[in-house]
N, C-alpha and C. Protein backbone atom coordinates (compact mmCIF):
# COMPACT_ATOMS: atom_id res chain seq x y z
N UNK A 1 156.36 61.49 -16.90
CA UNK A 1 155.57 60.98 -15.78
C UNK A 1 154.37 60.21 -16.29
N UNK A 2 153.72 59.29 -15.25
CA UNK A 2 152.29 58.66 -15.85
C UNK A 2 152.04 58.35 -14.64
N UNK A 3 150.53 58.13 -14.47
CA UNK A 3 149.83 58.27 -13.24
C UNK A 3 148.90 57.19 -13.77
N UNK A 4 148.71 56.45 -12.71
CA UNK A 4 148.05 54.95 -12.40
C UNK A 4 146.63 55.37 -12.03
N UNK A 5 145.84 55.14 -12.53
CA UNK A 5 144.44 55.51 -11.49
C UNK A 5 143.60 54.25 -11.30
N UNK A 6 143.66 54.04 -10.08
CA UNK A 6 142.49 52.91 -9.53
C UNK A 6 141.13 52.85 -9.02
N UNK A 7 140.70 52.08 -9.38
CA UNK A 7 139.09 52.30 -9.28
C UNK A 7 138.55 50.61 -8.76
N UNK A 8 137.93 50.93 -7.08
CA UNK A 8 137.32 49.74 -6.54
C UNK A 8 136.27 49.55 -7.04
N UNK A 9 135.56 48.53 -7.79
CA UNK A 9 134.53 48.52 -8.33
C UNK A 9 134.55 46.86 -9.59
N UNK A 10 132.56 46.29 -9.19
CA UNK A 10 133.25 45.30 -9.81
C UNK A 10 133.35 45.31 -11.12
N UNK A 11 134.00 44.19 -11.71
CA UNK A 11 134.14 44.10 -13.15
C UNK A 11 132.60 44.27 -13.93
N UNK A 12 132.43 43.32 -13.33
CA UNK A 12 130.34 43.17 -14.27
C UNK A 12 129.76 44.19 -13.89
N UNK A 13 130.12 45.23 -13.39
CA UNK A 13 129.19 46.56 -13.31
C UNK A 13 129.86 47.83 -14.23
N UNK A 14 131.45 47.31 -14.47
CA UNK A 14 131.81 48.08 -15.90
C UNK A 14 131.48 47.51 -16.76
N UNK A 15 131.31 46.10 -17.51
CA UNK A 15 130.90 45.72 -18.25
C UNK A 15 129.71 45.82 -18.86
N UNK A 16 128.55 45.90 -17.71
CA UNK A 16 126.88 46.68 -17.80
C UNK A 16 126.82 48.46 -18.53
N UNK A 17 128.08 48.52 -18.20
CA UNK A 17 128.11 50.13 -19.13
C UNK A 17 127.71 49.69 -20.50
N UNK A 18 128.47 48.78 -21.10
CA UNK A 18 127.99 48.87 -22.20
C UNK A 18 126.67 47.89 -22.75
N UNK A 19 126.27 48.63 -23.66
CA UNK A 19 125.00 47.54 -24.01
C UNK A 19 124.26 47.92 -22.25
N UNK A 20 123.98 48.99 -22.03
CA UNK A 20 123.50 49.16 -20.27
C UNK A 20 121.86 49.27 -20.54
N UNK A 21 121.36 48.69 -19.25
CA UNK A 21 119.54 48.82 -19.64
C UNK A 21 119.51 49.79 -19.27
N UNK A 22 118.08 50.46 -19.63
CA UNK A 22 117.79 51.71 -19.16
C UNK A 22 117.54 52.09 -18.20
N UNK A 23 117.73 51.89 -16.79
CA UNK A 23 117.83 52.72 -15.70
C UNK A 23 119.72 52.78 -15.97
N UNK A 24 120.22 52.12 -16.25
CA UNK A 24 121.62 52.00 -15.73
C UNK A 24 121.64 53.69 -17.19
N UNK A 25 121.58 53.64 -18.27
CA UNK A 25 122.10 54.29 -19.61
C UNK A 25 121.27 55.53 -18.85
N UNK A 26 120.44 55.82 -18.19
CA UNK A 26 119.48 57.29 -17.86
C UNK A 26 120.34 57.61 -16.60
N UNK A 27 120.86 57.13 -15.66
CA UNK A 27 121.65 57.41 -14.41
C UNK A 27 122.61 57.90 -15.06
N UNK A 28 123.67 57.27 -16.03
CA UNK A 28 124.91 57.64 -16.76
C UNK A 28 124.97 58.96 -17.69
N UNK A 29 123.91 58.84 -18.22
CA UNK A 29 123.55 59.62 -18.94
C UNK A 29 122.97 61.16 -18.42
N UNK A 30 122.83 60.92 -17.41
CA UNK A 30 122.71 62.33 -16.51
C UNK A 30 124.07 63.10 -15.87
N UNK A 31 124.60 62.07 -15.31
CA UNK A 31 126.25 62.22 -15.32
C UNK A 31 127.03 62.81 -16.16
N UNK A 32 126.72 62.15 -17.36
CA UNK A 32 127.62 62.96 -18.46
C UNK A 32 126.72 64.85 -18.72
N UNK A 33 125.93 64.42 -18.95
CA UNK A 33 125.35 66.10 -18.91
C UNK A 33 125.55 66.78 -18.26
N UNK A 34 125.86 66.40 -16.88
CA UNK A 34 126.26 67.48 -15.42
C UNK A 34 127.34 68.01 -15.51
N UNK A 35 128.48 67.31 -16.13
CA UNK A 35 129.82 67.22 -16.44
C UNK A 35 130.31 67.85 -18.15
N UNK A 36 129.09 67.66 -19.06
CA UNK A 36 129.40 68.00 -20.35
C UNK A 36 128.26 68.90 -20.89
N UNK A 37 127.90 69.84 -20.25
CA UNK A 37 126.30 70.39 -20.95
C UNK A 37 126.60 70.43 -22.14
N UNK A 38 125.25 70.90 -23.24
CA UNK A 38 125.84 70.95 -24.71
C UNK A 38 125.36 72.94 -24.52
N UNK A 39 126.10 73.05 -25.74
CA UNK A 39 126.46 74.54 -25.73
C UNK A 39 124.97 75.03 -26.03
N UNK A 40 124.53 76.28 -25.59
CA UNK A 40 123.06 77.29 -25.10
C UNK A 40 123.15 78.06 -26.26
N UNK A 41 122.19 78.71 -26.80
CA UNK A 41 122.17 80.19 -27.70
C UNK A 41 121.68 81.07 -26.44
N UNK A 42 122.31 81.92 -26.83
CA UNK A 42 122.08 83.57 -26.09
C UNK A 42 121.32 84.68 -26.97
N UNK A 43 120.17 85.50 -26.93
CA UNK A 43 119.39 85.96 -27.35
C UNK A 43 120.70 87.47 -27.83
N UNK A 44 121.00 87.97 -28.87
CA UNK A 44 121.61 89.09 -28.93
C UNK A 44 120.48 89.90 -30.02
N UNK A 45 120.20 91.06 -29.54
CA UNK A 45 119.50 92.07 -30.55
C UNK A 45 119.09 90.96 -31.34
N UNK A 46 117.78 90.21 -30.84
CA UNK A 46 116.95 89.48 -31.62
C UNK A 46 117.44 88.42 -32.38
N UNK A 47 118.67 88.15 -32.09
CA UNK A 47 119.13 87.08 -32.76
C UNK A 47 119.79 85.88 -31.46
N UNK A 48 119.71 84.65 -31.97
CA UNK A 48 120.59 83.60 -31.39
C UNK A 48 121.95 83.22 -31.89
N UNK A 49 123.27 83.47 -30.81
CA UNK A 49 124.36 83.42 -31.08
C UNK A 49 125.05 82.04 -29.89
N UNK A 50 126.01 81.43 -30.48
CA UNK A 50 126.29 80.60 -29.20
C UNK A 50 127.16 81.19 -28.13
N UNK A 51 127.11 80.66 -27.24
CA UNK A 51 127.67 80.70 -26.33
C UNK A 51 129.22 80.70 -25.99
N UNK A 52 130.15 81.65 -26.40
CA UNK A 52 132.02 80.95 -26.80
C UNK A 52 132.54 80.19 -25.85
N UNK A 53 131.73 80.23 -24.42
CA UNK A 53 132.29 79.10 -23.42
C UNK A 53 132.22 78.27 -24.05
N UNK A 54 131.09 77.43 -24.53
CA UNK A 54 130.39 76.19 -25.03
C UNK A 54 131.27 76.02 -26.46
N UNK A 55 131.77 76.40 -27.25
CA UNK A 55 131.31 75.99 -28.50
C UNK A 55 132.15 74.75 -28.74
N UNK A 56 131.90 74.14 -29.83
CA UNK A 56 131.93 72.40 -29.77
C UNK A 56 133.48 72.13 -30.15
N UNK A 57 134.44 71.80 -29.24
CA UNK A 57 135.79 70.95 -29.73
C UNK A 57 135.80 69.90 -30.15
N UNK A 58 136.11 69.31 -30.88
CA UNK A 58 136.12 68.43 -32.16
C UNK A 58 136.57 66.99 -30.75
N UNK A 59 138.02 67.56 -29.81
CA UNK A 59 138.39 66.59 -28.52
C UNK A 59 137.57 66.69 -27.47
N UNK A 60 136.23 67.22 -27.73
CA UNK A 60 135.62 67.31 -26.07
C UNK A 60 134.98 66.27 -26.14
N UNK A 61 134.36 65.30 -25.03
CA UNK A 61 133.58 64.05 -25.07
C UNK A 61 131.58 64.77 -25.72
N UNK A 62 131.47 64.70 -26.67
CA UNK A 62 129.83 64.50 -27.16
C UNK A 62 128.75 63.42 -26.34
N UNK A 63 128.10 63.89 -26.73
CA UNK A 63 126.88 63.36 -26.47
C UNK A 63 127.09 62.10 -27.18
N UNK A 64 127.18 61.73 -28.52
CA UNK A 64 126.91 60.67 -29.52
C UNK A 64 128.26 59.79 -28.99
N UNK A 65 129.11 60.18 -28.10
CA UNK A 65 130.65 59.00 -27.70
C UNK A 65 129.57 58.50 -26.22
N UNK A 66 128.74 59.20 -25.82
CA UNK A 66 128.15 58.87 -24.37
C UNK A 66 126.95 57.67 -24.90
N UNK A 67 126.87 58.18 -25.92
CA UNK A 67 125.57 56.82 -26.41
C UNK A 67 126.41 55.21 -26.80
N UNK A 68 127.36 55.91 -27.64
CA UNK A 68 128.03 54.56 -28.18
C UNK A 68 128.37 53.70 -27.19
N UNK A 69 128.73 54.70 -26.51
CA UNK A 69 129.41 53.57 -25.13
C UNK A 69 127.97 52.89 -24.75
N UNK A 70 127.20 53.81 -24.33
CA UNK A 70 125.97 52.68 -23.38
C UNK A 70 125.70 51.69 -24.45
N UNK A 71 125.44 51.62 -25.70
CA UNK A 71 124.52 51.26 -26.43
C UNK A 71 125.55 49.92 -26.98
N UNK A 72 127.03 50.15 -26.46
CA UNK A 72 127.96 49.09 -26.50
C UNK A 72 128.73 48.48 -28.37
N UNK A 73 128.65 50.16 -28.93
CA UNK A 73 128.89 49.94 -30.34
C UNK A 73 130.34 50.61 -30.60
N UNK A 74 130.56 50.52 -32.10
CA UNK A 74 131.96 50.75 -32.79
C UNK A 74 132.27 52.12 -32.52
N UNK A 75 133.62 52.34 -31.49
CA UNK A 75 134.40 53.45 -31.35
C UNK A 75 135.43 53.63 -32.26
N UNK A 76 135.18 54.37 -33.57
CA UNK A 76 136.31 54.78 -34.02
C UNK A 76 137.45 55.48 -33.72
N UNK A 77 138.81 55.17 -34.81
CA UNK A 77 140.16 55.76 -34.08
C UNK A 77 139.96 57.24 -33.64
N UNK A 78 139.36 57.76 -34.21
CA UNK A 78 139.59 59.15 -34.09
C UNK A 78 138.41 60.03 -32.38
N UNK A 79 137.91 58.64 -32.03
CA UNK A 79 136.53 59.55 -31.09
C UNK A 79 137.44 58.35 -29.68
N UNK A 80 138.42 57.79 -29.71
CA UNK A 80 138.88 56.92 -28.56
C UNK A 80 139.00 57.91 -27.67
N UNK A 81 139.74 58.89 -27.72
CA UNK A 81 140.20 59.78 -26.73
C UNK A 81 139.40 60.02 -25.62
N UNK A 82 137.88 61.03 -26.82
CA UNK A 82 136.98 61.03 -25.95
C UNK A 82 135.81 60.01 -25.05
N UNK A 83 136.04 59.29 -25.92
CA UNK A 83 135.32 58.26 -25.27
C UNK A 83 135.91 57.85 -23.73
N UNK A 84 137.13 57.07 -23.63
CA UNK A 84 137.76 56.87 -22.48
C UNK A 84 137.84 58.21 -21.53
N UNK A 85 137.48 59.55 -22.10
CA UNK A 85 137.23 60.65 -21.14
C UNK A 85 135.95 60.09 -20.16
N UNK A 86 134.79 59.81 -21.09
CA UNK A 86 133.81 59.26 -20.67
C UNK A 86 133.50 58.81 -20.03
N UNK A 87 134.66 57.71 -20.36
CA UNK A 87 134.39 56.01 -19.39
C UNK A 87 134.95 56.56 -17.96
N UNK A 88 135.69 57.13 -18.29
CA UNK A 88 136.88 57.54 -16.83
C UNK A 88 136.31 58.01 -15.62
N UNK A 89 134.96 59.42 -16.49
CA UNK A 89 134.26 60.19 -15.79
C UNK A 89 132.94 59.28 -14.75
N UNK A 90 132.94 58.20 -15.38
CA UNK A 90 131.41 56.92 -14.85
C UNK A 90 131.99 56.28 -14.34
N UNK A 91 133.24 55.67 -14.21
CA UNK A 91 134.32 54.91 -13.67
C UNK A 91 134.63 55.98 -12.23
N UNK A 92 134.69 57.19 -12.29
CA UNK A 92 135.21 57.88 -11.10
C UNK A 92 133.56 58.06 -10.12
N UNK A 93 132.11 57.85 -11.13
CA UNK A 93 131.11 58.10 -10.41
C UNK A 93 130.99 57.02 -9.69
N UNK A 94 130.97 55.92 -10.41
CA UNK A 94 130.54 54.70 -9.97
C UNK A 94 131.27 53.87 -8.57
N UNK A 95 132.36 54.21 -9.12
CA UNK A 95 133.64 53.25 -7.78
C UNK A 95 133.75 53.54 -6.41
N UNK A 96 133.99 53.24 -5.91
CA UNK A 96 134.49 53.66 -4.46
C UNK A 96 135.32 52.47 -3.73
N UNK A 97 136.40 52.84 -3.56
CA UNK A 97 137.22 54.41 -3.77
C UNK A 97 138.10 54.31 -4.93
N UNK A 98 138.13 55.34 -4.78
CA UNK A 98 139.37 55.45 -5.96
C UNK A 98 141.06 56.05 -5.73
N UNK A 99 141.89 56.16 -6.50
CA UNK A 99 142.88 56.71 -6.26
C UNK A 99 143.84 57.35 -7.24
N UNK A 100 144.69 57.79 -7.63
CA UNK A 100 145.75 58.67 -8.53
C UNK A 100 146.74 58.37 -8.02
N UNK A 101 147.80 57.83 -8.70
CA UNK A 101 149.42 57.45 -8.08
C UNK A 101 149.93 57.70 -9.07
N UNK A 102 150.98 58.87 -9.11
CA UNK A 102 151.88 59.74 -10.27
C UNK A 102 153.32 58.76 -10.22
N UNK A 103 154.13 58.09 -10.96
CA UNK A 103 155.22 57.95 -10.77
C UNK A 103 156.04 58.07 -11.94
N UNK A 104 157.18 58.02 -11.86
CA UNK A 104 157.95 57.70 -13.35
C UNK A 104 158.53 56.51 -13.70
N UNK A 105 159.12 56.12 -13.12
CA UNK A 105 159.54 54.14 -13.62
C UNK A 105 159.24 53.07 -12.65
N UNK A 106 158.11 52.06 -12.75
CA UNK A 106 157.46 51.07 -11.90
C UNK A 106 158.86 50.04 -12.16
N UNK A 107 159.68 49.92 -13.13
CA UNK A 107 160.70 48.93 -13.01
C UNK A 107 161.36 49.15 -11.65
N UNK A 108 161.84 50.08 -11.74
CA UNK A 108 163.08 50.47 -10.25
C UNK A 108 161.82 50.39 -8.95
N UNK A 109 160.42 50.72 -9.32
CA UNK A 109 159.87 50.27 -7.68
C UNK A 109 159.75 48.39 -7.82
N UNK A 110 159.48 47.91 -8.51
CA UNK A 110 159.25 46.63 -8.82
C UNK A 110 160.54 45.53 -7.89
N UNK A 111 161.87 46.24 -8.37
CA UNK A 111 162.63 45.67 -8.22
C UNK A 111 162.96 45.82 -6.67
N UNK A 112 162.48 47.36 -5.76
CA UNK A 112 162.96 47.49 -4.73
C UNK A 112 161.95 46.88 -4.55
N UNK A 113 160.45 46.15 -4.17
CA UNK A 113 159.92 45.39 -3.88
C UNK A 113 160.31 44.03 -3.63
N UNK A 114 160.90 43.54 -4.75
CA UNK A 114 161.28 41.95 -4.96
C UNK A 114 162.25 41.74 -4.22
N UNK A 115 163.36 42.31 -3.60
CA UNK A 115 163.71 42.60 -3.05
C UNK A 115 164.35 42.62 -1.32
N UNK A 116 162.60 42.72 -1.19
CA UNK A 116 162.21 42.82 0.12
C UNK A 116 161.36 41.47 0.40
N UNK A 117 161.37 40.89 -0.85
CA UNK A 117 160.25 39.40 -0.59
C UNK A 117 158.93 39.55 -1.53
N UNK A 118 159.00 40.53 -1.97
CA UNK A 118 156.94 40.66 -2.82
C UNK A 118 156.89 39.49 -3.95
N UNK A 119 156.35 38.65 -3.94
CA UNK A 119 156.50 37.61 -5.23
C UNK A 119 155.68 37.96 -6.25
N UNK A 120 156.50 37.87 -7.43
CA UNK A 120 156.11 38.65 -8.78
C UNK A 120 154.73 38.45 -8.82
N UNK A 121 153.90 37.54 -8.71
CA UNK A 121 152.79 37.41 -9.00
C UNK A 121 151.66 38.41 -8.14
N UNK A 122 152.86 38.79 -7.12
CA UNK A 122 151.93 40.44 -6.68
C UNK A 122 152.04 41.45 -6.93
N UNK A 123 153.01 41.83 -7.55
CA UNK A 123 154.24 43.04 -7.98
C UNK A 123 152.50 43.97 -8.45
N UNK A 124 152.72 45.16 -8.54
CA UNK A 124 152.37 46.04 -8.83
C UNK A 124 151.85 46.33 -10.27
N UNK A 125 152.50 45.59 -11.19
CA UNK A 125 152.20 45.94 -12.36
C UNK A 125 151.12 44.63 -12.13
N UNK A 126 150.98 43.95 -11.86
CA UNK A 126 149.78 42.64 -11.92
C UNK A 126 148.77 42.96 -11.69
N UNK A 127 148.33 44.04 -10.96
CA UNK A 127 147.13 44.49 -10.40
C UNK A 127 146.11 44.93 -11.76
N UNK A 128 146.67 45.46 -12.81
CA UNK A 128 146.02 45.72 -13.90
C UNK A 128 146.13 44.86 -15.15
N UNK A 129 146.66 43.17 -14.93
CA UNK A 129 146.86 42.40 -16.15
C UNK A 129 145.45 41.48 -16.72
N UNK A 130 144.89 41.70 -16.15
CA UNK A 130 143.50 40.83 -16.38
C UNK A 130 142.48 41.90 -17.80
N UNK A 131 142.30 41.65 -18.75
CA UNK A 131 141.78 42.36 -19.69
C UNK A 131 140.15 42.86 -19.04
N UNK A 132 140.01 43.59 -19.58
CA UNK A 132 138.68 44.27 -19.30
C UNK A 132 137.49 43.43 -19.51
N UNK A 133 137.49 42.95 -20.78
CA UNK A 133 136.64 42.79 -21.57
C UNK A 133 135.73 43.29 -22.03
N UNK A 134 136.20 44.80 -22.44
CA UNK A 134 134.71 45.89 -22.78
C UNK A 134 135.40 45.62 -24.24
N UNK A 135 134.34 46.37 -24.83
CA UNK A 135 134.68 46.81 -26.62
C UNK A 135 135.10 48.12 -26.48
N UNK A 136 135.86 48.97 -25.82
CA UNK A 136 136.35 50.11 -25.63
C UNK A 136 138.10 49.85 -25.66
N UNK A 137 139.00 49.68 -27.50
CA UNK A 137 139.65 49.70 -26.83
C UNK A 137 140.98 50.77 -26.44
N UNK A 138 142.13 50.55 -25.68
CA UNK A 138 142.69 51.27 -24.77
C UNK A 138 143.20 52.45 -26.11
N UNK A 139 143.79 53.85 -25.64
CA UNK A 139 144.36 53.87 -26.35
C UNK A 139 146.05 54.06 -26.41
N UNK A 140 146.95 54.65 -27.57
CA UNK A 140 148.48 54.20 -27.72
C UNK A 140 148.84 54.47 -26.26
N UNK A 141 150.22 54.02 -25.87
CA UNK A 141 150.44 54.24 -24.12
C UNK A 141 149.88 54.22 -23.66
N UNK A 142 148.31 53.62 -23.54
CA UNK A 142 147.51 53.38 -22.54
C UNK A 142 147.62 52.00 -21.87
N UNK A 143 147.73 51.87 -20.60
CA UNK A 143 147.36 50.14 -20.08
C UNK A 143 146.34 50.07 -19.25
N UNK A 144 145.28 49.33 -19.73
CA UNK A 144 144.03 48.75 -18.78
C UNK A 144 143.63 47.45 -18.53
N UNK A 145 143.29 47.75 -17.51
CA UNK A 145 142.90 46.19 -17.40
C UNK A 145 142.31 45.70 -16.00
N UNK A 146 142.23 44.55 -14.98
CA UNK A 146 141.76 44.85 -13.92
C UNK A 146 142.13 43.61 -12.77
N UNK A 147 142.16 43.76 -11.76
CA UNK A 147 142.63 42.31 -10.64
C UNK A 147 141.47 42.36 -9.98
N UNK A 148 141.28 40.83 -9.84
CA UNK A 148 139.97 40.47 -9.20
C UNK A 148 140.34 40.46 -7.69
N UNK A 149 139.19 40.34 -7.15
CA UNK A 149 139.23 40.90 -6.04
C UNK A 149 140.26 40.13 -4.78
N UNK A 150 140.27 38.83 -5.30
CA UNK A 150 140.92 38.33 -4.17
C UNK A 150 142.94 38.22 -4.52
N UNK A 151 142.96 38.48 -5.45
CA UNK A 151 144.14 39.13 -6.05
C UNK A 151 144.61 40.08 -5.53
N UNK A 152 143.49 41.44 -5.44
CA UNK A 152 143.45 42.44 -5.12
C UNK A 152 144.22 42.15 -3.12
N UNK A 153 143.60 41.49 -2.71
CA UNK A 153 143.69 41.17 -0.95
C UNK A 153 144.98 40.48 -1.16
N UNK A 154 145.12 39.67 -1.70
CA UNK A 154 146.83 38.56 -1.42
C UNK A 154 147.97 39.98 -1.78
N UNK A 155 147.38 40.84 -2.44
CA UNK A 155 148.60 42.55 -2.92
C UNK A 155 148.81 43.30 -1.64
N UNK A 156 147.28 43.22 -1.05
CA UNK A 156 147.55 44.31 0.44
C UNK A 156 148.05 43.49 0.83
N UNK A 157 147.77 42.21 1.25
CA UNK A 157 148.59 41.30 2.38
C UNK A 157 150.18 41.43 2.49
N UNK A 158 150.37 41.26 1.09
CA UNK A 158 152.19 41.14 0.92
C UNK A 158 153.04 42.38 1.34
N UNK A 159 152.27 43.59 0.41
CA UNK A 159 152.72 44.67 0.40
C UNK A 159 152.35 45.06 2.22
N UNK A 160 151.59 44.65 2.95
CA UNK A 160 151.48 45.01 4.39
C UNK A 160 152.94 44.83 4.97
N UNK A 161 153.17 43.67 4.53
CA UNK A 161 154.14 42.61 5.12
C UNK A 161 155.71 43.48 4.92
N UNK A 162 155.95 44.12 4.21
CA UNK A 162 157.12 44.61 4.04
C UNK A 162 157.00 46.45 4.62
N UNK A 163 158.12 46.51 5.53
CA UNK A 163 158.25 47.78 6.32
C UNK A 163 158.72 48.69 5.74
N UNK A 164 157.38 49.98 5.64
CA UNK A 164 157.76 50.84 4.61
C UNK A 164 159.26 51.84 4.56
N UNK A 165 159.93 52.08 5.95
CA UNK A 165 160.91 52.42 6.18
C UNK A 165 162.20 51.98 5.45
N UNK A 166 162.15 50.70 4.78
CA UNK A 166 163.29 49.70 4.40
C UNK A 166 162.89 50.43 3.00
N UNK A 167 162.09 50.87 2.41
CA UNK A 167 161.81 51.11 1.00
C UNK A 167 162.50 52.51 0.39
N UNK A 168 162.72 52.34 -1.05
CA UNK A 168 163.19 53.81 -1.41
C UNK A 168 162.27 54.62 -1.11
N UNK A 169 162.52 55.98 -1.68
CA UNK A 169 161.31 57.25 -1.71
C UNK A 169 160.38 57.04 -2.48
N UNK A 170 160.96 56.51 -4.11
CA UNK A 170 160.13 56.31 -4.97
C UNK A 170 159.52 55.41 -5.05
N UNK A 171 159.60 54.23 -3.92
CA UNK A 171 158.94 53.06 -3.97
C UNK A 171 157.52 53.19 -3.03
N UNK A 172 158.22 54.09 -2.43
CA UNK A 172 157.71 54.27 -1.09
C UNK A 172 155.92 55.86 -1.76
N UNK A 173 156.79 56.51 -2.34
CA UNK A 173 155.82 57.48 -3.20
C UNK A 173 154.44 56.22 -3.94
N UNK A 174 155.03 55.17 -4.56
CA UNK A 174 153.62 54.43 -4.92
C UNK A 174 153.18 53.68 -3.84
N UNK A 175 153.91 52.60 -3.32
CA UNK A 175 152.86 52.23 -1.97
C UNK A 175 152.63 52.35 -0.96
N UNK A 176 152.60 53.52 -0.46
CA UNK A 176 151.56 54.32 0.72
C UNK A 176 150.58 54.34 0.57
N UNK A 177 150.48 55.39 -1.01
CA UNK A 177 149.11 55.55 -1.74
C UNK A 177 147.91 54.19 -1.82
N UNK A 178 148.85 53.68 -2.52
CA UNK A 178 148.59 52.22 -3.03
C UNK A 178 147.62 50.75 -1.67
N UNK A 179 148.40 51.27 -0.75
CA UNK A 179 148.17 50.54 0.44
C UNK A 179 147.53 50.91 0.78
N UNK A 180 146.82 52.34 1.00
CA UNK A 180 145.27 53.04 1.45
C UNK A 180 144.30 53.06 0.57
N UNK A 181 144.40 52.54 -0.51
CA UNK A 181 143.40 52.66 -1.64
C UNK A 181 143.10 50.60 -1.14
N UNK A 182 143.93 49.65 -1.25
CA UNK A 182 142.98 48.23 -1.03
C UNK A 182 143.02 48.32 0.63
N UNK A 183 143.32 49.08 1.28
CA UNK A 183 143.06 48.81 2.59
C UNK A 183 141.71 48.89 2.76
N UNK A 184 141.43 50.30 1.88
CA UNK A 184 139.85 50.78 2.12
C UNK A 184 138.76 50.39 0.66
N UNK A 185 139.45 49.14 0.29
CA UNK A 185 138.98 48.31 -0.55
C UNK A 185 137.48 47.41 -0.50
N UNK A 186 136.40 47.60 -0.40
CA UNK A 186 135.25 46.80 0.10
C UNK A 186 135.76 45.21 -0.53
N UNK A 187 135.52 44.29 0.68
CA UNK A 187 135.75 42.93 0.11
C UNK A 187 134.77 42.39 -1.27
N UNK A 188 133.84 43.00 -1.73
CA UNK A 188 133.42 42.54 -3.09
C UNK A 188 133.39 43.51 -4.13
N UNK A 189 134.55 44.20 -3.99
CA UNK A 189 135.36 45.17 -4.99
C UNK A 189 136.55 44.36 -6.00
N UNK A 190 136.15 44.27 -7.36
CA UNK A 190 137.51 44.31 -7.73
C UNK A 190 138.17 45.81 -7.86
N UNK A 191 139.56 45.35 -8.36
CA UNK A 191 140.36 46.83 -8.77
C UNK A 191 140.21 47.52 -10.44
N UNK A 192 139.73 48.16 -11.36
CA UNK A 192 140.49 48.52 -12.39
C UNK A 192 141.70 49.85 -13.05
N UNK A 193 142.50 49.28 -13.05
CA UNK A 193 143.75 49.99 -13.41
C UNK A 193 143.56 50.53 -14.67
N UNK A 194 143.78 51.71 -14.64
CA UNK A 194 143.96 52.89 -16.33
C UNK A 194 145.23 53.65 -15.77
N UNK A 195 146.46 52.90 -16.97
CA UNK A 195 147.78 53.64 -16.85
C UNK A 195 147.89 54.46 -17.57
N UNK A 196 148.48 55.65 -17.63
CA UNK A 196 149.23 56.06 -18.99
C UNK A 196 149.83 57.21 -18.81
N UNK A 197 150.25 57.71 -20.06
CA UNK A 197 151.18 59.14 -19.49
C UNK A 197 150.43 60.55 -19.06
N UNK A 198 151.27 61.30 -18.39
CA UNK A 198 150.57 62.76 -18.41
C UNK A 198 150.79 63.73 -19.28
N UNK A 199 149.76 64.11 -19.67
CA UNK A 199 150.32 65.17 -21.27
C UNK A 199 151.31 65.96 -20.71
N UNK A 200 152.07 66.78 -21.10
CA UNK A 200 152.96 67.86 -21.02
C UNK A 200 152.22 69.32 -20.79
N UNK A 201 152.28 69.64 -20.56
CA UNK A 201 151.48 71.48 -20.51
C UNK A 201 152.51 72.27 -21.17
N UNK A 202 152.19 73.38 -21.75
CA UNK A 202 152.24 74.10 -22.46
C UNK A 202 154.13 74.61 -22.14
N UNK A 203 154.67 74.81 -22.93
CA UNK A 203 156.05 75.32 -22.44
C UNK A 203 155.86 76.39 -22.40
């Protein structure tokens, strides 16, 4: 499975993440603390011990991945993960609205679209082909990227246009969702798209 997540919001106000002035890096930066405290000592028989809720995973997003990003510098291979935790978490503060669409193969909805009349240049996967342009980048199986806004409107239009009844289940499972997320699209919203897979849980 992989789940699409969309986020109304414009491009130049993700881009201000990085390299962000300081009201923007102190707003963000409070965010991440609300969401990531750093681990407490607890007083035991006169001594300070940490906290085992807290203690530091090597994969949890830090403090020092929350700076890099504002401060708009080099994410190494090994801190991407968390970083895009990051971005995801300021990306879900910042946007409105947002959305989550779980599916398993966009080919077979693509095609029941085209189908029905959707011209490729609206298809579903287009909504996220426009590059970001951050220095954050994606990582393996990841796709990002973003449709400007009036892109974004010619997608609801088309996709309006075709009667959801005529559609498969699985076509029909992404644009319902899909169709209430740019319906309730503010007209000086773009979209940005973060694809990728869902980990597996534990067998």
């Amino acid at each position: 499975m992989r789940a699409m997540r969309l986020f109304g919001i414009r491009i130049d106000d993700v881009r201000d993440i990085f390299g962000a002035p300081p009201e923007v890096a102190e707003a963000l930066t409070r965010v991440f603390t609300e969401h990531h405290p750093a681990p407490v000592m607890k007083r035991r028989w006169g001594l300070f011990r940490r906290n085992p809720d807290l203690e530091v995973d090597p994969a949890r997003p830090m403090m020092r991945d929350a700076t890099t990003l504002l401060e708009g510098g080099f994410v190494p291979q090994e801190r991407l993960g968390p970083c895009w935790d990051v971005l995801l978490l300021w990306l879900e503060h910042l946007a409105g609205p947002t959305s989550r669409i779980e599916y398993r193969r966009l080919d077979s909805v693509e095609f029941d679209l085209a189908r029905r009349g959707l011209p490729s240049t609206l298809s579903v996967t287009r909504l996220g082909k426009r590059p970001l342009g951050i220095p954050l980048m994606p990582l393996p199986d990841m796709q990002a990227g973003y449709s400007h806004r009036t892109h974004a409107a010619a997608t609801r239009e088309a996709l309006g246009e075709i009667d959801p009844e005529t559609l498969d289940e699985a076509t029909r499972e992404v644009v319902t969702p899909l169709l209430g997320f740019l319906r309730g699209l503010p007209d000086e919203k773009d979209v940005v798209v973060v694809d990728q897979a869902i980990p597996k849980g534990p067998a």
